[in-house]
C-alpha atoms as a PDB file:
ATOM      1  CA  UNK A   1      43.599 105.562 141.553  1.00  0.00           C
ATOM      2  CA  UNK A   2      44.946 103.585 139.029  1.00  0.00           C
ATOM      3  CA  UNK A   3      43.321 104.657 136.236  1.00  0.00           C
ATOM      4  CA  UNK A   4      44.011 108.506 137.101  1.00  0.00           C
ATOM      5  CA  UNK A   5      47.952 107.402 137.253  1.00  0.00           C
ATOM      6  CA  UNK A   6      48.121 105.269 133.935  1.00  0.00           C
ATOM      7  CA  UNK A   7      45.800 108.353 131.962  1.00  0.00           C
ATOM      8  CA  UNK A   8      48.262 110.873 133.490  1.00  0.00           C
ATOM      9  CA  UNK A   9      51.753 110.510 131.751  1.00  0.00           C
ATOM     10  CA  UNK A  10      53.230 112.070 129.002  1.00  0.00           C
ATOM     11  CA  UNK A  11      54.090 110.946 125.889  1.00  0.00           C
ATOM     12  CA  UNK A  12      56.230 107.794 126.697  1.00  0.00           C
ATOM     13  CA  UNK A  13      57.674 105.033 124.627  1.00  0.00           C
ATOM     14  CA  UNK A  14      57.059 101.496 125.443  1.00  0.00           C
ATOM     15  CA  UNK A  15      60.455 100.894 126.147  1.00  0.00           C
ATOM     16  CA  UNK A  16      60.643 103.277 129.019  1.00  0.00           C
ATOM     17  CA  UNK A  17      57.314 101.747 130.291  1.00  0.00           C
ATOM     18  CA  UNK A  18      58.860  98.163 130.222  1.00  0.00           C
ATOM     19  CA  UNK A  19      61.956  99.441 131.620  1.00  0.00           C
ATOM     20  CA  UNK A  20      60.351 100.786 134.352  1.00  0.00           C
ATOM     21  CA  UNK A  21      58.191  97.778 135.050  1.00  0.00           C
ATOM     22  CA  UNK A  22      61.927  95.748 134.861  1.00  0.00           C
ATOM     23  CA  UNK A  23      63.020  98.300 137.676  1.00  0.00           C
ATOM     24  CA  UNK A  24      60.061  97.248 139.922  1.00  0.00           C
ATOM     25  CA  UNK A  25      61.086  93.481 139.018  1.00  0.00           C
ATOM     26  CA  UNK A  26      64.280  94.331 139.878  1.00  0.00           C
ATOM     27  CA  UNK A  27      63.161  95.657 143.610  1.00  0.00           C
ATOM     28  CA  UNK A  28      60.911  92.034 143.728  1.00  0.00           C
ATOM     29  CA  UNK A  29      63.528  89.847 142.879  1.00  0.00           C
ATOM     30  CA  UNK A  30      66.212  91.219 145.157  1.00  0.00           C
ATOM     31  CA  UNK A  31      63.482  90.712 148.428  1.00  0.00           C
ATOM     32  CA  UNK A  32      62.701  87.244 147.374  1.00  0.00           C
ATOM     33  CA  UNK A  33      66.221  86.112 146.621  1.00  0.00           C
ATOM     34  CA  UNK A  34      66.924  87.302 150.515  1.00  0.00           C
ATOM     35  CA  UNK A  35      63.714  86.550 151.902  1.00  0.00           C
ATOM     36  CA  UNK A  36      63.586  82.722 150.025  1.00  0.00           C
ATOM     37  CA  UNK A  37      66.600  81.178 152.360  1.00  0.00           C
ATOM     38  CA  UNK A  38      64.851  82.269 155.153  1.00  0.00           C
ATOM     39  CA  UNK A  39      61.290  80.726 154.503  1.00  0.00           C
ATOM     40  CA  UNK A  40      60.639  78.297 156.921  1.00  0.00           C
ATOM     41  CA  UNK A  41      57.730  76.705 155.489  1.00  0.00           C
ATOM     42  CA  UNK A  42      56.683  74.745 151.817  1.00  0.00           C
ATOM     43  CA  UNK A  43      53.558  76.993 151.468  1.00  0.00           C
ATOM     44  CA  UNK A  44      55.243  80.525 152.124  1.00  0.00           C
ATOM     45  CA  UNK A  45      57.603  79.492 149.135  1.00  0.00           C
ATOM     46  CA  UNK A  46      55.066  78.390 146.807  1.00  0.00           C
ATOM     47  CA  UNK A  47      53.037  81.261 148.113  1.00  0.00           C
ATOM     48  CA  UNK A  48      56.109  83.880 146.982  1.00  0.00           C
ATOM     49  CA  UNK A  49      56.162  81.424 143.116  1.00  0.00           C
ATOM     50  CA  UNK A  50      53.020  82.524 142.372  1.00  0.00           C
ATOM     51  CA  UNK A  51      53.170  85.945 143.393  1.00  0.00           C
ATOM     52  CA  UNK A  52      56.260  86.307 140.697  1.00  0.00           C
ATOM     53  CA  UNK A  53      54.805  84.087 138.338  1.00  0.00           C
ATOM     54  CA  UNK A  54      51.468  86.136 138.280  1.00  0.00           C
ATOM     55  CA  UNK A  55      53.560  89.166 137.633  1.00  0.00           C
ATOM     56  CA  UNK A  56      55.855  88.262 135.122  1.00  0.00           C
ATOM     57  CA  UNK A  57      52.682  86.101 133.182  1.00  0.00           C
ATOM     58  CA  UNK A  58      50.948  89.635 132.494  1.00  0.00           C
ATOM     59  CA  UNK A  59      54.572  91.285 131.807  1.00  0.00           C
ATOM     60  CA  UNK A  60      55.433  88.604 129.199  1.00  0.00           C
ATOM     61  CA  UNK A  61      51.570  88.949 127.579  1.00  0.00           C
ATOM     62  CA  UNK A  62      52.362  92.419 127.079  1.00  0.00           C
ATOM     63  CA  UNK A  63      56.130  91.703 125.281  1.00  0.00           C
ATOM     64  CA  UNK A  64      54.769  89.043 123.407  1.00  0.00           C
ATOM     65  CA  UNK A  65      51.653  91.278 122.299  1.00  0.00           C
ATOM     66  CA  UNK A  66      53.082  94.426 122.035  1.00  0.00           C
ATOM     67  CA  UNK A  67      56.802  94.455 120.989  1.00  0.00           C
ATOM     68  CA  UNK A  68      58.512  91.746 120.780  1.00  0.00           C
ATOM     69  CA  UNK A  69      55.878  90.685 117.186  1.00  0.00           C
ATOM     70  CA  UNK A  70      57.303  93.942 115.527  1.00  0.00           C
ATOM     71  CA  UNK A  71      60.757  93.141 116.496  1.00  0.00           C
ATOM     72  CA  UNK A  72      59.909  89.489 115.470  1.00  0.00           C
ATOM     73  CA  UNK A  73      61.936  89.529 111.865  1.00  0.00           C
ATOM     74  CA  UNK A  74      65.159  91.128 113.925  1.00  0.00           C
ATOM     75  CA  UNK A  75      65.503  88.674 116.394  1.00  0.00           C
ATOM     76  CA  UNK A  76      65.478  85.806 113.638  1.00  0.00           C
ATOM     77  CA  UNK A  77      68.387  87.817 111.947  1.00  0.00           C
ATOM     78  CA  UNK A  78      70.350  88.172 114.743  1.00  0.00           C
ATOM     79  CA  UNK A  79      69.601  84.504 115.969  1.00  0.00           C
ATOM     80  CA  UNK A  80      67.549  85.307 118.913  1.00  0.00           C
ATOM     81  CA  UNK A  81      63.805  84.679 118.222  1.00  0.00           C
ATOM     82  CA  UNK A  82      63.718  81.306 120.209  1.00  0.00           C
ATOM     83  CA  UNK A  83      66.038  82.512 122.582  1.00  0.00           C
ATOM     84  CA  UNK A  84      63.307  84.846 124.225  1.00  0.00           C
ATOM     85  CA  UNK A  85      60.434  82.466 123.715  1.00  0.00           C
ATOM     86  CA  UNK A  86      62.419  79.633 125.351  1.00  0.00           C
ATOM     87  CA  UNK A  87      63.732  81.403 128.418  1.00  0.00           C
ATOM     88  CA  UNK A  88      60.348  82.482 129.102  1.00  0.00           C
ATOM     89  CA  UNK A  89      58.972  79.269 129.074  1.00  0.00           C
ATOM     90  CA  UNK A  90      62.162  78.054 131.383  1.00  0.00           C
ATOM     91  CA  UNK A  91      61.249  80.624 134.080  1.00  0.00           C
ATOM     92  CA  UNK A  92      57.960  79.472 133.697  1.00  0.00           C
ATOM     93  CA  UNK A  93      58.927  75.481 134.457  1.00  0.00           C
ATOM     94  CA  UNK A  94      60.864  76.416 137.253  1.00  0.00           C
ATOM     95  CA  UNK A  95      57.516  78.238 138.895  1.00  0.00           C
ATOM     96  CA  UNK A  96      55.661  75.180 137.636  1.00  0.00           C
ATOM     97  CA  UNK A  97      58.620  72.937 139.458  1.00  0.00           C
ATOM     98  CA  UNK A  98      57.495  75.068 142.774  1.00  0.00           C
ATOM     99  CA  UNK A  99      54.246  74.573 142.958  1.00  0.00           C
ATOM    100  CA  UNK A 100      54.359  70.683 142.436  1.00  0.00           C
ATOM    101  CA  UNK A 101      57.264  70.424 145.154  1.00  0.00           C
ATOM    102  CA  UNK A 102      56.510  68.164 148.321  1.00  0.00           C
ATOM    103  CA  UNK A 103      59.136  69.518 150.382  1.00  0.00           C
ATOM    104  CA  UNK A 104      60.519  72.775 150.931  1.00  0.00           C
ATOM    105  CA  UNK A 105      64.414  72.711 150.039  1.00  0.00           C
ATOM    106  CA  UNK A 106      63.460  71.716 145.875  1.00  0.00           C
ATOM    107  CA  UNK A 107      60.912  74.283 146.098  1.00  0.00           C
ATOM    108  CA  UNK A 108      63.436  76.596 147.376  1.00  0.00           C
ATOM    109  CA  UNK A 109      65.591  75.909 144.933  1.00  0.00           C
ATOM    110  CA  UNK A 110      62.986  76.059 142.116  1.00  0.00           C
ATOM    111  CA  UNK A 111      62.174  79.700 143.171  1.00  0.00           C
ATOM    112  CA  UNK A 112      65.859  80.698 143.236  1.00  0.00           C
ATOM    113  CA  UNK A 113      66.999  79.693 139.875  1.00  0.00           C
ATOM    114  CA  UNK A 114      63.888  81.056 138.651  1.00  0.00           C
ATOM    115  CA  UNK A 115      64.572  84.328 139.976  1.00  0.00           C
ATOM    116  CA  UNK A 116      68.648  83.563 138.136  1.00  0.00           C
ATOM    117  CA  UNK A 117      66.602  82.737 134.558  1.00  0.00           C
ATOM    118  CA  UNK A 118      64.509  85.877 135.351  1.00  0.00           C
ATOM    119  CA  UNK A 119      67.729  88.173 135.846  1.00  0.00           C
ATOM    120  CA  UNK A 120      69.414  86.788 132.960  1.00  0.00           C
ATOM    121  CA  UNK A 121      66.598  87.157 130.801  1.00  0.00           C
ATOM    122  CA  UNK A 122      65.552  91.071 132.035  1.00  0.00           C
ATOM    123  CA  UNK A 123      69.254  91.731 131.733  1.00  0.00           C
ATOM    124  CA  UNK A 124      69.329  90.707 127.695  1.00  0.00           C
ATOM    125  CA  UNK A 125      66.228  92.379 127.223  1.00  0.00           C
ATOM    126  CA  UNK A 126      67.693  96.037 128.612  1.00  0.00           C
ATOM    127  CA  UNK A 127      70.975  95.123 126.804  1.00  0.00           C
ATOM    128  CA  UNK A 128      69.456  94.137 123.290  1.00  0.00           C
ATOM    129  CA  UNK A 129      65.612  94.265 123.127  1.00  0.00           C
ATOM    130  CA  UNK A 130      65.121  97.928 124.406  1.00  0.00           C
ATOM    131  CA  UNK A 131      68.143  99.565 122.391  1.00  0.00           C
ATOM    132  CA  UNK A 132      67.334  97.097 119.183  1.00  0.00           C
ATOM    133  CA  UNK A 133      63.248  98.690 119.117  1.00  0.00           C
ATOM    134  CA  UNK A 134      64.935 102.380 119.951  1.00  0.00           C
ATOM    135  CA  UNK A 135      67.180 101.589 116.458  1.00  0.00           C
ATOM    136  CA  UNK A 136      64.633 100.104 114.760  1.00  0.00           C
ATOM    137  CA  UNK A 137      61.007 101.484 115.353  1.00  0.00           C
ATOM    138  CA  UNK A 138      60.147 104.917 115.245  1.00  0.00           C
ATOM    139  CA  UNK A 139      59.586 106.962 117.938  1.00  0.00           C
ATOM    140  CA  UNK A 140      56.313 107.593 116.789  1.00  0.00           C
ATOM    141  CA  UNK A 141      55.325 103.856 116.947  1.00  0.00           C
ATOM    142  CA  UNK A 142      56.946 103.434 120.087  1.00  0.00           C
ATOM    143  CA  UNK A 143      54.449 105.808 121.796  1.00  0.00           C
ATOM    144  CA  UNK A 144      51.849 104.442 120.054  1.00  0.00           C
ATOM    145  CA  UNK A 145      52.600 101.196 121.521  1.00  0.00           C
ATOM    146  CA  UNK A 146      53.221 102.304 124.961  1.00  0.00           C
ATOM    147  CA  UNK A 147      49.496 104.148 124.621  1.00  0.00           C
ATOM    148  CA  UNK A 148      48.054 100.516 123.650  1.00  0.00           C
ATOM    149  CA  UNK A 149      50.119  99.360 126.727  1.00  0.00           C
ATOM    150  CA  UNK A 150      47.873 102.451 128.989  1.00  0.00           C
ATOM    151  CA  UNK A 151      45.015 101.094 127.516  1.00  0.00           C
ATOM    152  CA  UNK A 152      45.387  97.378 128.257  1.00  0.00           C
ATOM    153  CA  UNK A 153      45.922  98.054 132.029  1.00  0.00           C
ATOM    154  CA  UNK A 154      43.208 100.389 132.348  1.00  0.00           C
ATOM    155  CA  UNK A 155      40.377  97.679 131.413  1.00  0.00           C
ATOM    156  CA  UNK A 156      42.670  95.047 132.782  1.00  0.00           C
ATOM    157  CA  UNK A 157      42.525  96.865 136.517  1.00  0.00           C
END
């Protein structure tokens, strides 16, 4: 079934394929930021960690592979190129912070300020990324990219 959906669309840009994949990140981090107070148990919240961590690991791949390297010379003019690397890697401690947690309140609190770093992070992408690679790239190569994107999940599924 997946392959039939993800061979199926039109001609769409990467940018409207990583915003939608932000929307459904969106609808993820809104349940766990409700659901995360009232986990009773150490496991359940390392259990939800790893869930978003899987998910954002193979979102990040395809930024990092796909369009944040042409945007690369961009973000070091406008002083941003570490600034996306590093708040990657900060979500990525705090999911790390969750699943080495003894107890359940730091664990808790792991997961919630890495769903925080997560917002703040989506939210500069659809502020700057997205309309910096609509400026920048053409349309043309924004398609293409979102057709290597099709590809990638298809022999990733």
């Amino acid at each position: 079934m997946a392959r039939f959906l993800l061979t199926q669309y039109v001609a769409m840009k990467i940018t409207e394929a990583l915003f939608a994949e932000h929307l459904v990140f969106h609808n993820m981090f809104d349940h766990l930021e409700m659901t995360a107070p009232k986990v009773k148990t150490l496991a359940e919240i390392k259990a939800l960690a790893a869930l978003m961590q899987s998910m954002l690991k193979a979102h990040s791949r395809t930024e990092d592979e796909l369009f944040i390297g042409p945007l690369e010379h961009c973000f070091e003019q406008i002083g941003h190129c570490q600034t996306f690397h590093k708040e990657h890697d900060e979500i990525d401690w705090h999911l790390k912070l969750v699943q080495k947690a003894r107890q359940l309140k730091p664990a808790r609190q792991g997961l919630l300020a890495a769903l925080a770093s997560s917002r703040k992070h989506f939210d500069k992408e659809e502020r700057i990324v997205f309309p910096l690679a609509e400026r920048v790239l053409k349309a043309k190569t924004l398609t293409s990219l979102c057709q290597t994107w099709r590809e990638q999940r298809i022999h990733r599924s």
